[in-house]
Protein backbone atom coordinates (compact mmCIF):
# COMPACT_ATOMS: atom_id res chain seq x y z
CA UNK A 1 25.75 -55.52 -86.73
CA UNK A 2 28.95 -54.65 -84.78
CA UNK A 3 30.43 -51.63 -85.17
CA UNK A 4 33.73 -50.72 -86.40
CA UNK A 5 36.90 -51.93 -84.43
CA UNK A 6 39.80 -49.52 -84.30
CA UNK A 7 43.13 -50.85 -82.65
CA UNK A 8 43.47 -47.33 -80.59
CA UNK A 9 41.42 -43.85 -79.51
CA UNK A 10 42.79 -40.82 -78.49
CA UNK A 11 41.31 -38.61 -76.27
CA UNK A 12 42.43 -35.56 -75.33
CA UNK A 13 41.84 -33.33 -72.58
CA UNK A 14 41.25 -29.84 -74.24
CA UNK A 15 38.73 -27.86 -71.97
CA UNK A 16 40.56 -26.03 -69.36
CA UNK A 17 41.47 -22.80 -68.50
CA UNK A 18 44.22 -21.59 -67.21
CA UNK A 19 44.56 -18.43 -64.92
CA UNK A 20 48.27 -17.75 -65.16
CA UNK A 21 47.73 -17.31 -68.54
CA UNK A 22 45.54 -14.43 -67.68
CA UNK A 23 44.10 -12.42 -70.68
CA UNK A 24 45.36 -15.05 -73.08
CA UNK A 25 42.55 -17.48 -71.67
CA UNK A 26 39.76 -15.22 -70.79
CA UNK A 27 37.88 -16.11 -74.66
CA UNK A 28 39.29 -19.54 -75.65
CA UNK A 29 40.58 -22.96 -73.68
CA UNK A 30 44.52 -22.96 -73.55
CA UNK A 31 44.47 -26.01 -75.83
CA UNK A 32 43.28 -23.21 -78.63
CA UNK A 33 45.93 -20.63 -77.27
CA UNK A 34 47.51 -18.96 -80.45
CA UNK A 35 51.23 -20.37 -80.60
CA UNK A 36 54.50 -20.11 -82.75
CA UNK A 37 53.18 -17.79 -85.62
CA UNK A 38 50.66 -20.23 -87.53
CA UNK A 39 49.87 -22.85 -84.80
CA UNK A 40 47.49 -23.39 -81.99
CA UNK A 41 48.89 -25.45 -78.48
CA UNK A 42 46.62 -28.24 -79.90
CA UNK A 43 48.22 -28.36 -82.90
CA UNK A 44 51.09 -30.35 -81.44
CA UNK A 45 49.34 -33.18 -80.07
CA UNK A 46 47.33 -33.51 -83.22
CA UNK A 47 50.06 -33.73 -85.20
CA UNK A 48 51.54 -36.33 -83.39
CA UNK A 49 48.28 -38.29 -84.05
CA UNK A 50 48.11 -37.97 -87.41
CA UNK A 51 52.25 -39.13 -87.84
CA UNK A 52 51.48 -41.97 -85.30
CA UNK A 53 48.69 -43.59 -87.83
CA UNK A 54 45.97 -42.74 -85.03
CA UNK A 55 42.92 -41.50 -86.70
CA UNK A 56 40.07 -41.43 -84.08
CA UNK A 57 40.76 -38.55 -81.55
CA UNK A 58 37.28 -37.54 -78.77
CA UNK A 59 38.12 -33.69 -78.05
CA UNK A 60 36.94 -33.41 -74.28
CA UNK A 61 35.99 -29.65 -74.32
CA UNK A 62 34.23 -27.72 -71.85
CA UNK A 63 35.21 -24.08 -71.26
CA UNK A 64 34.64 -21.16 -74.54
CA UNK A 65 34.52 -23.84 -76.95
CA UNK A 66 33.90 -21.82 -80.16
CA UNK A 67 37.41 -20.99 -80.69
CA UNK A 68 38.37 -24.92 -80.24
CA UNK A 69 35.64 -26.00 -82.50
CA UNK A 70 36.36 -23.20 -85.39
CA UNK A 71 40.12 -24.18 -85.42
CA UNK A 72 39.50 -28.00 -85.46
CA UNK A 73 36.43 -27.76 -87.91
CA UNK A 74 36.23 -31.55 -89.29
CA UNK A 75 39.71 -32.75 -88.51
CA UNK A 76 40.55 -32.75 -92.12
CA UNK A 77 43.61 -30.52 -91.69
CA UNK A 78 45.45 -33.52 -89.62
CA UNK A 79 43.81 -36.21 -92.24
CA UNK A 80 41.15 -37.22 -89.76
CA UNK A 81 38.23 -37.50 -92.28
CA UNK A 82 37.44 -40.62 -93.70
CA UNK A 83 36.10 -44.37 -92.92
CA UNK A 84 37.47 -45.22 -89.28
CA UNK A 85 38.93 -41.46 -89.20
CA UNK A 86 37.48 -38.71 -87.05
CA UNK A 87 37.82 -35.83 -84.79
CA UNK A 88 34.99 -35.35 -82.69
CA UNK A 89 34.32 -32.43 -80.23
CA UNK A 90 32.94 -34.03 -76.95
CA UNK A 91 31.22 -31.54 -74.45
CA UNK A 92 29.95 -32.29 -71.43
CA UNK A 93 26.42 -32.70 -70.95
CA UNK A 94 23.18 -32.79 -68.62
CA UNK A 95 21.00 -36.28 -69.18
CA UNK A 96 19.54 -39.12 -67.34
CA UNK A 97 23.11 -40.44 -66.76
CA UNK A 98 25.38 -37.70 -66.32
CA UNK A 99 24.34 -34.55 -64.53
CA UNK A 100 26.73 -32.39 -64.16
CA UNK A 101 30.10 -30.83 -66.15
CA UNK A 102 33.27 -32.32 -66.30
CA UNK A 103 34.14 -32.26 -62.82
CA UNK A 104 37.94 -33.02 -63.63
CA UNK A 105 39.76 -35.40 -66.00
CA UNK A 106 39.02 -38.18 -65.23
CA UNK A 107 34.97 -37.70 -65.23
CA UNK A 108 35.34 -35.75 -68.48
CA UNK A 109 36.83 -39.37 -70.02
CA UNK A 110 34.51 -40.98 -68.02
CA UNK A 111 31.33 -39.31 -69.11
CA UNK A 112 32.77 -40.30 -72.99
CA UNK A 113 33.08 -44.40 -71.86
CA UNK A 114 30.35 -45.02 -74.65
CA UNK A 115 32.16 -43.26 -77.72
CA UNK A 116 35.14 -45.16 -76.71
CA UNK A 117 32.74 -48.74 -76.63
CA UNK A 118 31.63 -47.50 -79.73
CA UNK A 119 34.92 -48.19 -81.62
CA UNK A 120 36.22 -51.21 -79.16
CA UNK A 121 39.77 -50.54 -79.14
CA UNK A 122 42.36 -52.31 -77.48
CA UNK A 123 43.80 -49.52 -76.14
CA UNK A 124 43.01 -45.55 -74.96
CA UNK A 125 45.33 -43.08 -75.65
CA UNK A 126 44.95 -40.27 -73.30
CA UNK A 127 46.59 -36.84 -73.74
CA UNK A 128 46.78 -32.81 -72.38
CA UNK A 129 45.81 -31.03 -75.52
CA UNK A 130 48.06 -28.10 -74.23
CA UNK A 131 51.58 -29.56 -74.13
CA UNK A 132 54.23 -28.24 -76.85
CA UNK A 133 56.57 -31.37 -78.14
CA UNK A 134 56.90 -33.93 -80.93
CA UNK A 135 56.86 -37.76 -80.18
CA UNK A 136 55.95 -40.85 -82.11
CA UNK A 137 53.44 -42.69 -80.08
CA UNK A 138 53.76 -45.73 -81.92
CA UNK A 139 56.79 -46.27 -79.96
CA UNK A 140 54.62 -45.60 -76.55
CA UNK A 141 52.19 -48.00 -77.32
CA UNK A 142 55.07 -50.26 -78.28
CA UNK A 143 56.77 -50.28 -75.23
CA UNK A 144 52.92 -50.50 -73.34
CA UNK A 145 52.20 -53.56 -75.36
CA UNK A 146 55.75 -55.31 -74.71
CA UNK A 147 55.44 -54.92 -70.85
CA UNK A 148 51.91 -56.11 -70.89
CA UNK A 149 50.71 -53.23 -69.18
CA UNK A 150 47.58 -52.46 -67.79
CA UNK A 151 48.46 -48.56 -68.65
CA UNK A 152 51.66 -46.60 -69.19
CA UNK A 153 52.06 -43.33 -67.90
CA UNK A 154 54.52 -41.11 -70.09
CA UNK A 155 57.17 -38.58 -68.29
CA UNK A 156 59.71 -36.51 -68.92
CA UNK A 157 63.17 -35.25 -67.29
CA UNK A 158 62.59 -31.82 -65.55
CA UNK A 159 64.99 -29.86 -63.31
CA UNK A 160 64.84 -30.91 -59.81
CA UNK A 161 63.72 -27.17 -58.79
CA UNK A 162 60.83 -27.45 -61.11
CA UNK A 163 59.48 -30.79 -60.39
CA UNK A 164 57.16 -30.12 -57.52
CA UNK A 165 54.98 -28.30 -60.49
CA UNK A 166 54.35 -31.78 -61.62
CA UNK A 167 53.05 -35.35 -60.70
CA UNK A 168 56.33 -37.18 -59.98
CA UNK A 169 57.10 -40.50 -61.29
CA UNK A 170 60.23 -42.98 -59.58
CA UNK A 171 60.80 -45.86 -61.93
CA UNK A 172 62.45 -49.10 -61.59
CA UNK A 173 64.61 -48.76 -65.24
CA UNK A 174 63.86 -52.02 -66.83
CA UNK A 175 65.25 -50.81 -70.19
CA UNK A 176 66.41 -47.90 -72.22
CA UNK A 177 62.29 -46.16 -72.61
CA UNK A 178 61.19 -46.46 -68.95
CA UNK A 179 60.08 -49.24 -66.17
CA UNK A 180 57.77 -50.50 -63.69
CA UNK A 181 56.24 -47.30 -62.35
CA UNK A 182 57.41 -47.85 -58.12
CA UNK A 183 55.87 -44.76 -56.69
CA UNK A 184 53.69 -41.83 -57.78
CA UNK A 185 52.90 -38.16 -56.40
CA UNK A 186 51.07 -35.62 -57.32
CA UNK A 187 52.95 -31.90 -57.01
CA UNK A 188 55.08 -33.39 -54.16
CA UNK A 189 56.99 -30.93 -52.23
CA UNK A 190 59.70 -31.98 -51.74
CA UNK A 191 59.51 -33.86 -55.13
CA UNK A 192 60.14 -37.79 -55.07
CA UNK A 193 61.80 -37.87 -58.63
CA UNK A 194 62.52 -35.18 -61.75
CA UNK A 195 60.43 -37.36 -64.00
CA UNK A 196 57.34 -34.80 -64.78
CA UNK A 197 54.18 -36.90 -66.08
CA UNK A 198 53.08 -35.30 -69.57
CA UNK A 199 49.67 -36.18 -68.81
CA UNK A 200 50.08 -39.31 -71.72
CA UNK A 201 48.41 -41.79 -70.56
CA UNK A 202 47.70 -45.60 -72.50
CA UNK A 203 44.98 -47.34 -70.93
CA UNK A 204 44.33 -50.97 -71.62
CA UNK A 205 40.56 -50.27 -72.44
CA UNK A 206 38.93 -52.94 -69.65
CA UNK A 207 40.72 -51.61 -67.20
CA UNK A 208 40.13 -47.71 -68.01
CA UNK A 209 36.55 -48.72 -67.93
CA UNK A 210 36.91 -50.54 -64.71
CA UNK A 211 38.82 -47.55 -62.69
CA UNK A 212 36.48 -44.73 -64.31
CA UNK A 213 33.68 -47.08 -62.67
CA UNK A 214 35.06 -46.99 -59.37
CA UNK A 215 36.26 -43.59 -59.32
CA UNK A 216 33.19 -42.10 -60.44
CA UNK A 217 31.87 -43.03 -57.03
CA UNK A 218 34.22 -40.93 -55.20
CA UNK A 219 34.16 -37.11 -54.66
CA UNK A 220 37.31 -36.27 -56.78
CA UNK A 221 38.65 -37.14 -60.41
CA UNK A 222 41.73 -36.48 -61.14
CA UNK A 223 44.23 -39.46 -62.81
CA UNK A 224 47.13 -37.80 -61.78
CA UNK A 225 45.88 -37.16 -57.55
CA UNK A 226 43.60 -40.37 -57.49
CA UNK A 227 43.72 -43.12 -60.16
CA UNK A 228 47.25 -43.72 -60.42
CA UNK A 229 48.30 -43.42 -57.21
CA UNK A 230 45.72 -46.68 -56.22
CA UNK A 231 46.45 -48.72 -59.31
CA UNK A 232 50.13 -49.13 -57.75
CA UNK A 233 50.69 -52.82 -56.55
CA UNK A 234 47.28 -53.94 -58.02
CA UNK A 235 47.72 -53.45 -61.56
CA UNK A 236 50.48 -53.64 -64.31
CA UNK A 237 51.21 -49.85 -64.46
CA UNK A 238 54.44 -48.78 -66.34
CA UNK A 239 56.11 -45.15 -67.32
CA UNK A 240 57.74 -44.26 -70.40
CA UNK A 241 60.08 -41.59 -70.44
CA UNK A 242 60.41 -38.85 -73.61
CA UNK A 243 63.42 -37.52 -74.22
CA UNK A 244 62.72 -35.00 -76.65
CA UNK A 245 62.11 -31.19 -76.16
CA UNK A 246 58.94 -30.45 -74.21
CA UNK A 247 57.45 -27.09 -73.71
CA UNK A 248 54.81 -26.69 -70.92
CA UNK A 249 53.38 -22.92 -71.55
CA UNK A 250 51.26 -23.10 -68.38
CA UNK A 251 52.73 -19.25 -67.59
CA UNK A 252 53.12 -16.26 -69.43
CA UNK A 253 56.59 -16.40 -68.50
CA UNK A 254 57.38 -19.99 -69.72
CA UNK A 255 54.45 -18.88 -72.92
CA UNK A 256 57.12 -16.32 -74.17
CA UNK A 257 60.03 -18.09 -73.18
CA UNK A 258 58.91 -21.25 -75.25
CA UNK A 259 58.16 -19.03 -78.19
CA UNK A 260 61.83 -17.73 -77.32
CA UNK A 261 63.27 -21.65 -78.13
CA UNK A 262 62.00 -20.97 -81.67
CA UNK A 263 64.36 -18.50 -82.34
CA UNK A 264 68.16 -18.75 -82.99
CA UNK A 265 70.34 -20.55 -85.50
CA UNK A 266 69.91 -23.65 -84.08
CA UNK A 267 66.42 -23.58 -82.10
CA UNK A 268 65.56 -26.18 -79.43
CA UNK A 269 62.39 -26.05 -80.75
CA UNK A 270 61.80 -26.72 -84.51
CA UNK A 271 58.68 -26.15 -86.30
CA UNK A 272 60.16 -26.83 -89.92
CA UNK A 273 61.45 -30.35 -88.70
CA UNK A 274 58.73 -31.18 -86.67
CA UNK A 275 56.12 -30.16 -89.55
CA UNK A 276 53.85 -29.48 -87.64
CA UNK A 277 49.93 -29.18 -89.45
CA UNK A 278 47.36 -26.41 -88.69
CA UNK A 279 44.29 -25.10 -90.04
CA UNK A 280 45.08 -22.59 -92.32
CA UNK A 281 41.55 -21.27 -92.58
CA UNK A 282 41.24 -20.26 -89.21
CA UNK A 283 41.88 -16.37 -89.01
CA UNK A 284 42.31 -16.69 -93.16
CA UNK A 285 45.74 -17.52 -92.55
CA UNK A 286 45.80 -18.89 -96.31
CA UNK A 287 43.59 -16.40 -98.15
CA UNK A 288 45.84 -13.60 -96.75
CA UNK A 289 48.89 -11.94 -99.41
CA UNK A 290 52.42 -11.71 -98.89
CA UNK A 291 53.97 -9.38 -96.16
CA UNK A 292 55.39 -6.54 -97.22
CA UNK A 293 58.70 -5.28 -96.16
CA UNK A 294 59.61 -1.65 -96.12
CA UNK A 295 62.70 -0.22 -97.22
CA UNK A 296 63.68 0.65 -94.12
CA UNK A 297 62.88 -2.55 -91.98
CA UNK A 298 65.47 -4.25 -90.10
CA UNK A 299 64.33 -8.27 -89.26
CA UNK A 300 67.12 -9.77 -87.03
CA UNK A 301 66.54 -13.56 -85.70
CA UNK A 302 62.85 -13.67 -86.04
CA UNK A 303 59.46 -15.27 -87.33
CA UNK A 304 56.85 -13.62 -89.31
CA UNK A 305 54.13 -14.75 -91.50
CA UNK A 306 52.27 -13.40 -94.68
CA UNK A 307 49.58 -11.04 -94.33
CA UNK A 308 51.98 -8.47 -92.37
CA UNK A 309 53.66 -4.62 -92.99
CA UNK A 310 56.77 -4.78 -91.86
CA UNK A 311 58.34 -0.72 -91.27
CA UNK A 312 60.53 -1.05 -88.35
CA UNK A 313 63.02 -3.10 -86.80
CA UNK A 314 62.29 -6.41 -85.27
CA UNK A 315 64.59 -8.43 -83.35
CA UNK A 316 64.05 -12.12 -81.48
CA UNK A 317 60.20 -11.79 -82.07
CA UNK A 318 57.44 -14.09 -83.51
CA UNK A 319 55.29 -11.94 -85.49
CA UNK A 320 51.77 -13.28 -86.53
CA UNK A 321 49.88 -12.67 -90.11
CA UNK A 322 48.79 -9.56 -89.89
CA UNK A 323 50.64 -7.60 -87.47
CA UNK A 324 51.61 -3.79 -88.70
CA UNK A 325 54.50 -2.49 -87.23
CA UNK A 326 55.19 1.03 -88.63
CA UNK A 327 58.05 3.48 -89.09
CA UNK A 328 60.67 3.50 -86.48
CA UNK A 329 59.07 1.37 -84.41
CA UNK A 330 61.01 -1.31 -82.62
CA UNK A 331 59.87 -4.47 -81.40
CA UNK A 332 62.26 -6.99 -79.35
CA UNK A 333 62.12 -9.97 -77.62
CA UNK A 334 57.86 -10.36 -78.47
CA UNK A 335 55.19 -11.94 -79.21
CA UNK A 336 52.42 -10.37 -81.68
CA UNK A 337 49.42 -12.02 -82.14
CA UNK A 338 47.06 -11.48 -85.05
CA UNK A 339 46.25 -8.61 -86.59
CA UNK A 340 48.30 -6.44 -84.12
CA UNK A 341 48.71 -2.48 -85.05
CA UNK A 342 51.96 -1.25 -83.58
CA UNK A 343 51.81 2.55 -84.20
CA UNK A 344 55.57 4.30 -85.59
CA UNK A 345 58.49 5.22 -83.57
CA UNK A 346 56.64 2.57 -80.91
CA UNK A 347 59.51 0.78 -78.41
CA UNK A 348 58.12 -3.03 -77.41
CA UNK A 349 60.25 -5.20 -75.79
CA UNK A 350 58.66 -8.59 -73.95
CA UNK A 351 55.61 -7.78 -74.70
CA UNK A 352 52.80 -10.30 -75.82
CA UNK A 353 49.65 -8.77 -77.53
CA UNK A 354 46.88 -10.61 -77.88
CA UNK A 355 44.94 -10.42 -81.34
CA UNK A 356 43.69 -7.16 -83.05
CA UNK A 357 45.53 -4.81 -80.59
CA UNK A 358 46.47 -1.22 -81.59
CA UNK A 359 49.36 0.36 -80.09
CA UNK A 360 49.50 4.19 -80.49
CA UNK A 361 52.13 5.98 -82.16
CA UNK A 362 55.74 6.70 -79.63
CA UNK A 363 54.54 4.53 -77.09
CA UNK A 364 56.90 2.71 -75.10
CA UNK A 365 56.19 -1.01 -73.79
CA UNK A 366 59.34 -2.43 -71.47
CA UNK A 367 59.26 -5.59 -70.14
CA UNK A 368 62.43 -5.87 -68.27
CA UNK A 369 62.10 -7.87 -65.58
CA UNK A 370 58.18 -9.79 -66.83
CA UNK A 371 56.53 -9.56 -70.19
CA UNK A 372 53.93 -7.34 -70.66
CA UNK A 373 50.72 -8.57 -71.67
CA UNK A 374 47.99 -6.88 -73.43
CA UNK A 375 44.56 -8.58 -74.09
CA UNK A 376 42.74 -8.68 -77.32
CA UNK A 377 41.47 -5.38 -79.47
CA UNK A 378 42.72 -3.39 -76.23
CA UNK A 379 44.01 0.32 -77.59
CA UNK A 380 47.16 1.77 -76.55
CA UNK A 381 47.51 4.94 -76.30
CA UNK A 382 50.10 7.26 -77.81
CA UNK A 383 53.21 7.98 -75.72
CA UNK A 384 52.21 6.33 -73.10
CA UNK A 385 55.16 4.60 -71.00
CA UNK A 386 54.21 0.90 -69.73
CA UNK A 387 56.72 -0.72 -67.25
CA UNK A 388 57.25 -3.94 -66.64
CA UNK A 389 54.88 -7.23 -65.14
CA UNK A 390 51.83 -5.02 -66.59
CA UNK A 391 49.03 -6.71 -67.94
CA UNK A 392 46.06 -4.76 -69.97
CA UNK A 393 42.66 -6.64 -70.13
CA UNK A 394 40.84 -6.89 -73.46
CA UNK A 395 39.14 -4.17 -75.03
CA UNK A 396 39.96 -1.25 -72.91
CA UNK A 397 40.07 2.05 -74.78
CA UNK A 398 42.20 4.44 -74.61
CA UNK A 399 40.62 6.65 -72.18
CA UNK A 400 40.67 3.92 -69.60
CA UNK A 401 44.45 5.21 -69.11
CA UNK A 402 44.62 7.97 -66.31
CA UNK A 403 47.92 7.95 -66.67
CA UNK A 404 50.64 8.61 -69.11
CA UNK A 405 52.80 6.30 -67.19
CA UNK A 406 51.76 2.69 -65.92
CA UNK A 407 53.84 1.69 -63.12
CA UNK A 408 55.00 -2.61 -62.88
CA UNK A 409 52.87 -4.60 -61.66
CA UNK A 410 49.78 -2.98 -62.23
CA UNK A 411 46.40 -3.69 -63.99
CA UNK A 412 44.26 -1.98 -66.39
CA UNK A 413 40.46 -2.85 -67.06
């Protein structure tokens, strides 16, 4: 008996870790990266799915999983649960065909070529799992299917300054949504175009398997660095260009200043629009009460969520469930994660605190010139002055601090 047929699976890339994100990464993959109050980074991509009509999503995970796997649970909180629905976590393995991890993304599809033969689609949608935008990929595959591609690569306008951060796409404009992909680099310096790939890729599914084939043979496996660049010339390869917002939260600096486009009276970056679904049982979001303002708060142009005390001022922040912030404390321009404990009379200002952090009474946190970041359960203590570009590593106590005063720039473990 055949198996099911499913016009299109997603997979998406969701393992990695990323070092500029520092403390934020050190217990979870950046696709599970805590984001805009309720959300993960995943979130977005998964959403997208589930408003596209594309049920069957492969999660390619390979670094601290458990975080990943306890937010996405069964898939039911993007409607992937049912006959020819799914979300399925996909780590690498070790077996009499593959014997080694994901050795980059291509292998990591690669190594997954018989859950996508499984379902016989037509075509493979390929995506970063840590990308912040909204799109309707029914009108990607649209424009793939029209141009009778072989596989559509999806970009997006960048500032020229910015673009050697990204593979590069040039593009013969055919019509309005993109063109015959002419040329391809990967982090050129200087760049060849401003079009930044999103790392969307639509594969027709004979020729995915056919270039995962050869590539496997070769000593790197990358789609961006290798298999793009030699499909040019022999194969029908396209890009589609997305003009809608796109955050890329690769840094803490572009993390808090992506949080920052959430903010204001008309935000670049709308999570009421978009709608964006989560799972609200991860970290009891749902089971938690209201917050509870004080008398005395002051809440100017920001987010916050149920589950929090709210004592102080806060101003241009995105406040988790949770979070405390006590008497005459003020908190600008930050980011709180869950179940932060910001001591009274406390000053923060660009600061981003990872989860279950405890910030003593009177200190003061300035981030003038880079955030400060502070890694999970770590305990501040009180009246201690923190300058700016600091970062604090997870779980240090409070007598790891020699110092009342922590100069920019440095590090404490």
């Amino acid at each position: 008996m055949k198996s099911l047929r499913v016009p299109v699976v997603a997979m998406i890339l969701a393992g990695g870790r990323v070092d500029e994100l520092s403390v934020l990464t050190f217990f979870r993959p950046k696709a599970a990266v805590p984001f805009g109050g309720l959300y993960r980074v995943i979130d977005f991509p998964l959403t997208n799915l589930m408003r596209s009509g594309i049920w069957l999503t492969g999660v390619l995970s390979q670094y601290r999983s458990y975080s990943l796997i306890n937010h996405l649970e069964n898939g039911a909180s993007w409607d992937m649960v049912g006959r020819r629905r799914g979300l399925f976590i996909l780590p690498p393995f070790q077996g009499r065909e593959a014997s080694d991890w994901y050795k980059g993304t291509a292998d990591a599809v690669y190594q997954n070529l018989e859950f996508i033969r499984r379902w016989r689609p037509k075509e493979v949608l390929i995506l970063s799992g840590d990308h912040v935008y909204n799109m309707d990929y029914r009108t990607l595959l649209e424009f793939h299917r029209s141009q009778k591609a072989d596989l559509t690569v999806a970009f997006v306008p960048v500032s020229q300054d910015t673009a050697h951060r990204f593979g590069q796409g040039v593009l013969a404009e055919d019509n309005p949504f993109g063109g015959r992909l002419l040329d391809y680099k990967e982090k050129a310096k200087p760049p060849v175009s401003n079009l930044a790939s999103l790392t969307i890729y639509v594969f027709r599914t004979e020729v995915l398997e056919e270039v995962l084939e050869t590539n496997a043979r070769e000593s790197s496996h990358e789609f961006g660095r290798d298999i793009i660049p030699k499909m040019l010339g022999l194969w029908r390869v396209y890009g589609f260009v997305h003009r809608g917002y796109w955050g890329y939260t690769r840094t803490i600096e572009e993390y808090w200043s992506t949080h920052m486009h959430l903010l204001g009276p008309n935000p670049k970056l709308d999570l009421r629009r978009w709608k964006v679904c989560t799972n609200l049982n991860h970290r009891y979001i749902r089971d938690r009460g209201p917050t509870i303002i004080g008398q005395k708060a002051r809440i100017c142009d920001s987010l916050f969520y149920n589950g929090s005390r709210i004592e102080g001022e806060i101003v241009r922040s995105v406040i988790f469930p949770g979070v405390h912030i006590g008497p005459g404390a003020v908190v600008k321009d930050s980011i709180l994660l869950f179940d932060t404990k910001v001591g009274p009379e406390v000053r923060l200002e660009r600061v981003i605190s990872d989860t279950e952090v405890n910030i003593g009474a009177r200190a003061t946190l300035i981030g003038e010139e880079e955030p400060i970041l502070i890694g999970r359960q770590a305990q501040i203590p009180a009246e201690i002055h923190v300058a700016s570009g600091v970062t604090i590593y997870p779980a240090v106590g409070e007598k790891v601090f020699k110092s009342s005063k922590i100069r920019a720039g440095e590090i404490v473990r």
